[in-house]
PDB file of N, CA and C in Angstrom:
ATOM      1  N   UNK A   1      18.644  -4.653   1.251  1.00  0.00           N
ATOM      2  CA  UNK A   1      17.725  -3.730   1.874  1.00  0.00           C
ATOM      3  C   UNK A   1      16.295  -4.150   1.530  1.00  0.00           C
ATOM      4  N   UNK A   2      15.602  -4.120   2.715  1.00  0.00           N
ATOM      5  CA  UNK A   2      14.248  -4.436   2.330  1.00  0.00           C
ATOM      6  C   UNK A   2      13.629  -3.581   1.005  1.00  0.00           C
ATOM      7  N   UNK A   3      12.591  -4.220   0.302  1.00  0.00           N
ATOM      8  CA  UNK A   3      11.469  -3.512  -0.455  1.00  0.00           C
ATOM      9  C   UNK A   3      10.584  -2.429   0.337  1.00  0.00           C
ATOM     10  N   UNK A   4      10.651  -1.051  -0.174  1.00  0.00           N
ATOM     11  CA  UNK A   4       9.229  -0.111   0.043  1.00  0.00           C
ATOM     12  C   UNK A   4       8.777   0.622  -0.814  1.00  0.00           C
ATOM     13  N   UNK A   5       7.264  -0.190  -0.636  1.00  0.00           N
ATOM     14  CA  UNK A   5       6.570   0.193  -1.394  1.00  0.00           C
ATOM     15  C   UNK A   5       5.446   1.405  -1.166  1.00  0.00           C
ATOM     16  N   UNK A   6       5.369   2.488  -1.744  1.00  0.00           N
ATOM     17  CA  UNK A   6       4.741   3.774  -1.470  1.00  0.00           C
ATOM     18  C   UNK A   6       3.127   3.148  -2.538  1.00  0.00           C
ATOM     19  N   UNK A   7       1.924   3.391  -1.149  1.00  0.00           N
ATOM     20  CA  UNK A   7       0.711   3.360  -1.611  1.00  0.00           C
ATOM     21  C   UNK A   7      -0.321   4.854  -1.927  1.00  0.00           C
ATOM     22  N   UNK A   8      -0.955   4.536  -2.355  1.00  0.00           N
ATOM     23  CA  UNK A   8      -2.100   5.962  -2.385  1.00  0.00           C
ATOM     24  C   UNK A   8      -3.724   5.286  -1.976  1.00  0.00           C
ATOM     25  N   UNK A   9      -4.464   6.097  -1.592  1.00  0.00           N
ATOM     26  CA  UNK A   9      -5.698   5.343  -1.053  1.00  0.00           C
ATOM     27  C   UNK A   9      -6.642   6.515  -2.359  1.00  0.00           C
ATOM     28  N   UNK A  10      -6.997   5.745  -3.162  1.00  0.00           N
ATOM     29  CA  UNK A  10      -7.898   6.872  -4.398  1.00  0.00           C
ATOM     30  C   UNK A  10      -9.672   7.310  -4.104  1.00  0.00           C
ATOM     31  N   UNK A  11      -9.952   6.185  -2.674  1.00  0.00           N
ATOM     32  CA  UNK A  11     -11.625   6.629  -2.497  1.00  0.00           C
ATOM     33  C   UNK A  11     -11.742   7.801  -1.833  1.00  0.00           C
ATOM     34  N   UNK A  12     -12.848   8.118  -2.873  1.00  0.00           N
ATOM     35  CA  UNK A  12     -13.070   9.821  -2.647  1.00  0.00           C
ATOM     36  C   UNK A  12     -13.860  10.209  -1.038  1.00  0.00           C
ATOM     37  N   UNK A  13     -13.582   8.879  -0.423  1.00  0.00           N
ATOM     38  CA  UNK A  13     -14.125   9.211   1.288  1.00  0.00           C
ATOM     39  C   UNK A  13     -12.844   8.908   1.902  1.00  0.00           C
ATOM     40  N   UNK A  14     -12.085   8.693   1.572  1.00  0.00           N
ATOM     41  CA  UNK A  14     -10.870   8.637   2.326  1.00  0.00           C
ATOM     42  C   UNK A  14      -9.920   9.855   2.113  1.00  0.00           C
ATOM     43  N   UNK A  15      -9.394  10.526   3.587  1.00  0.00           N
ATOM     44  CA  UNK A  15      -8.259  10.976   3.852  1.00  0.00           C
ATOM     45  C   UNK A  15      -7.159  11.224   3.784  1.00  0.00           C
ATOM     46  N   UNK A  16      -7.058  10.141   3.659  1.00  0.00           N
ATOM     47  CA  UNK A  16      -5.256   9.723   3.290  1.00  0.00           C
ATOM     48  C   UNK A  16      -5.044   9.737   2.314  1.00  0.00           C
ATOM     49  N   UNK A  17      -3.626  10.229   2.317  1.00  0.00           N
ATOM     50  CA  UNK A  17      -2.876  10.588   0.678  1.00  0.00           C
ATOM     51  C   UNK A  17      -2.457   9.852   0.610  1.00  0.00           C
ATOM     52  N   UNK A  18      -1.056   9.592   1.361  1.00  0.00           N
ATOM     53  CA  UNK A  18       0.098   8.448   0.633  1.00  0.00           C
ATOM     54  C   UNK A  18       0.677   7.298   2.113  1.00  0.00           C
ATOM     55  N   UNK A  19       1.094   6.681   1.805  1.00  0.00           N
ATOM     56  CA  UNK A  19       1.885   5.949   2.929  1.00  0.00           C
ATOM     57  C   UNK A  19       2.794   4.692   2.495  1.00  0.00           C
ATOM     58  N   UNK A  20       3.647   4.496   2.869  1.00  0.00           N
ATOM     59  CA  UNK A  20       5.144   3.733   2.699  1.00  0.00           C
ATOM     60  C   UNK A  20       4.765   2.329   3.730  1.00  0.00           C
ATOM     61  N   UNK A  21       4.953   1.195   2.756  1.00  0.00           N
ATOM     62  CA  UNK A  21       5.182  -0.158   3.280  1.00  0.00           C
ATOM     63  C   UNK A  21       6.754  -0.577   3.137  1.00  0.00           C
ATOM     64  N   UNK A  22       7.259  -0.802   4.638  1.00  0.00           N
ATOM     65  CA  UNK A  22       8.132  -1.627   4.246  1.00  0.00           C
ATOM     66  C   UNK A  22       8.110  -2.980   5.191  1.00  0.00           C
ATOM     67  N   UNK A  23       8.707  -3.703   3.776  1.00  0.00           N
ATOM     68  CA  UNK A  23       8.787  -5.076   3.702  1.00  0.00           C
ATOM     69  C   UNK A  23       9.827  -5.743   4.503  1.00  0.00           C
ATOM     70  N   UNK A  24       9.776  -6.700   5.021  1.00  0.00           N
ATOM     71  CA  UNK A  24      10.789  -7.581   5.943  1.00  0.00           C
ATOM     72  C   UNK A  24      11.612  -8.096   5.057  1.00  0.00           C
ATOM     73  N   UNK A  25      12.324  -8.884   5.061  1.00  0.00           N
ATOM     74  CA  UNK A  25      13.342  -9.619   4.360  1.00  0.00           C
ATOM     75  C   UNK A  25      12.108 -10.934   4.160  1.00  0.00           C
ATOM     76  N   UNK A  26      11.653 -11.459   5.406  1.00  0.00           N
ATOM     77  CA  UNK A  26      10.669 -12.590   4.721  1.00  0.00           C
ATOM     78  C   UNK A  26       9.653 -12.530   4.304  1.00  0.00           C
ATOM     79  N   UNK A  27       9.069 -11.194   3.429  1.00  0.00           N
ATOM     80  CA  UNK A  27       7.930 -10.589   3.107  1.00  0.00           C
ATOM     81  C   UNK A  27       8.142 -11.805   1.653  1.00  0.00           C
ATOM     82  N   UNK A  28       6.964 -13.154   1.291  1.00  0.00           N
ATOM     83  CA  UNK A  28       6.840 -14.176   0.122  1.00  0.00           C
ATOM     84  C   UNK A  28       7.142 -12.806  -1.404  1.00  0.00           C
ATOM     85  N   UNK A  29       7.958 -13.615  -1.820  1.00  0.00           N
ATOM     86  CA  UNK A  29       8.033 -13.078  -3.667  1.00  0.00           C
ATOM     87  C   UNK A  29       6.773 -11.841  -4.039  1.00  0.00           C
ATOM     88  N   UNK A  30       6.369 -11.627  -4.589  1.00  0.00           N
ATOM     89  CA  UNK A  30       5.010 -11.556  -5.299  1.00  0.00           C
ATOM     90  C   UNK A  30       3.840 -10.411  -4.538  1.00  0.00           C
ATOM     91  N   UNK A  31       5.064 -10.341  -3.273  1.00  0.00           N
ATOM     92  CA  UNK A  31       3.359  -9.603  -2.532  1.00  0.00           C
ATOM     93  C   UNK A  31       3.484  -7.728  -2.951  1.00  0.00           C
ATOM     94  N   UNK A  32       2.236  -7.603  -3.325  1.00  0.00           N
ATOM     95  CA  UNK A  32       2.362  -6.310  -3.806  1.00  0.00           C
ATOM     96  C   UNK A  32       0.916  -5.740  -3.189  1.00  0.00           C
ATOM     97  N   UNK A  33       0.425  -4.480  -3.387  1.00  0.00           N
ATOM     98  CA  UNK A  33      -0.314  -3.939  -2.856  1.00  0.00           C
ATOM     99  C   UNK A  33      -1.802  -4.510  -2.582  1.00  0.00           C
ATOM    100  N   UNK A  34      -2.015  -5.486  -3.465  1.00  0.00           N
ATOM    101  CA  UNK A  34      -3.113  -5.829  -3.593  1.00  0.00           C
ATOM    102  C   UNK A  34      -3.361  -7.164  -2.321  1.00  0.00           C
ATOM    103  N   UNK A  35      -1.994  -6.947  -1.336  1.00  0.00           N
ATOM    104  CA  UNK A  35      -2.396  -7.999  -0.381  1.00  0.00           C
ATOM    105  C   UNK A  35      -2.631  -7.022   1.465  1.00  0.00           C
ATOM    106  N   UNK A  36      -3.128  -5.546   1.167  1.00  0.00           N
ATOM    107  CA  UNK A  36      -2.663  -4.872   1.829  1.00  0.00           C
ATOM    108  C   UNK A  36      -4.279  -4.133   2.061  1.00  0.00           C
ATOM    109  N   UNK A  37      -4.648  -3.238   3.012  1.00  0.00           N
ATOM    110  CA  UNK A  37      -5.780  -2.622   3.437  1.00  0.00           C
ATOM    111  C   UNK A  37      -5.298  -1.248   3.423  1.00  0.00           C
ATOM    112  N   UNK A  38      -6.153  -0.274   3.269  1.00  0.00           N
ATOM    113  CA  UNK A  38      -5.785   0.899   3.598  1.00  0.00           C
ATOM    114  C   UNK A  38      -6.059   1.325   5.478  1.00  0.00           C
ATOM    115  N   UNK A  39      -4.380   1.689   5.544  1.00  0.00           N
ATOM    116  CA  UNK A  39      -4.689   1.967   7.157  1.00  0.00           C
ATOM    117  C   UNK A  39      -5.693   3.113   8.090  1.00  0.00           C
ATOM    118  N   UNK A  40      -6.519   3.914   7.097  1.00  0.00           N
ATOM    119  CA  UNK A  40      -7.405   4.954   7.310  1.00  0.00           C
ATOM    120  C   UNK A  40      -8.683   4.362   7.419  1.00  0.00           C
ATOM    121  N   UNK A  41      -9.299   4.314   6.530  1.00  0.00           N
ATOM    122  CA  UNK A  41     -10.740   3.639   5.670  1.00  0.00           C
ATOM    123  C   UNK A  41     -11.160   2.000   5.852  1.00  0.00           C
ATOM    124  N   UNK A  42      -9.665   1.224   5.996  1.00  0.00           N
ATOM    125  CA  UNK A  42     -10.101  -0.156   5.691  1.00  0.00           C
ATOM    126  C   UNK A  42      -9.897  -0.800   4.637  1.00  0.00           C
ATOM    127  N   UNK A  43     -10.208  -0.266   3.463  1.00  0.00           N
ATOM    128  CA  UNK A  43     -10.517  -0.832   1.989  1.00  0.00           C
ATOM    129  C   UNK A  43      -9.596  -1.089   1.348  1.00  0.00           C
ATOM    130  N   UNK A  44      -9.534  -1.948   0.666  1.00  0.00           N
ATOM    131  CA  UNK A  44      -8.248  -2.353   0.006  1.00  0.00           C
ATOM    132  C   UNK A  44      -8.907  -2.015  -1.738  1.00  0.00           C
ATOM    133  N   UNK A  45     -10.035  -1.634  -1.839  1.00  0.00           N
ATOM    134  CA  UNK A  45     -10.242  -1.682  -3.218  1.00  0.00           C
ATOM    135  C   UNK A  45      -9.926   0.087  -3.862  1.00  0.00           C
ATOM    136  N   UNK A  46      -9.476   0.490  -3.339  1.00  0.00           N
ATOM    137  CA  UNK A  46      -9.382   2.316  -3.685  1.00  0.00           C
ATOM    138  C   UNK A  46      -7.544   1.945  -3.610  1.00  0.00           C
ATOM    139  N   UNK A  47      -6.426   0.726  -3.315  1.00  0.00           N
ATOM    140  CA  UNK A  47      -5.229   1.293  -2.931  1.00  0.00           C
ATOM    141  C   UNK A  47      -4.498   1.274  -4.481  1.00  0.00           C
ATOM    142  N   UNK A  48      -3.556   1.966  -4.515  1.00  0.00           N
ATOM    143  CA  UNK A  48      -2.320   2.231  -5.876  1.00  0.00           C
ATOM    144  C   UNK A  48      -1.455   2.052  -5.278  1.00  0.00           C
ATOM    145  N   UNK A  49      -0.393   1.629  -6.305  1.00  0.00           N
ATOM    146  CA  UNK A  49       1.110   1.713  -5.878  1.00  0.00           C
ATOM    147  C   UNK A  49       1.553   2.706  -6.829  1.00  0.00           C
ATOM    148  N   UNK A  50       2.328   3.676  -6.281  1.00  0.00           N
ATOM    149  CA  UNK A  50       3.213   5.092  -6.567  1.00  0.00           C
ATOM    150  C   UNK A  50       4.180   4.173  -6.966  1.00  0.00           C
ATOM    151  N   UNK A  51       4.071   4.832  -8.737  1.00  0.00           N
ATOM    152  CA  UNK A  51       5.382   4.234  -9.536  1.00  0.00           C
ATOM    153  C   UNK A  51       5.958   5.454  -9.685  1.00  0.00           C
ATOM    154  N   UNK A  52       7.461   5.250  -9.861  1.00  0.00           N
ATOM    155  CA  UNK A  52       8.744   6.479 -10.374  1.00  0.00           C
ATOM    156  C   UNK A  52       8.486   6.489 -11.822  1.00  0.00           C
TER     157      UNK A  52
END
């Protein structure tokens, strides 16, 4: 089963709470949030990954 990964967008001008990436089967090793934009705002420098 693919990887999903649940983000949070933390800039205090952004909207968005949370949102779910999922990954393909050929999504490279290694890729984690920090290769990703926030789909609201743009910015990739405000994103988290929601750990359990």
């Amino acid at each position: 089963m693919p990887k999903t990964l649940e983000v949070v967008c933390t800039r205090e001008d952004c909207d968005l709470d949370m949102f779910q990436l999922h990954y393909t089967y050929s999504m490279p090793d290694g890729t984690g949030v920090e290769s990703f934009v926030c789909p609201y705002c743009r910015e990739d420098a405000g994103l988290k990954e929601v750990r359990a």
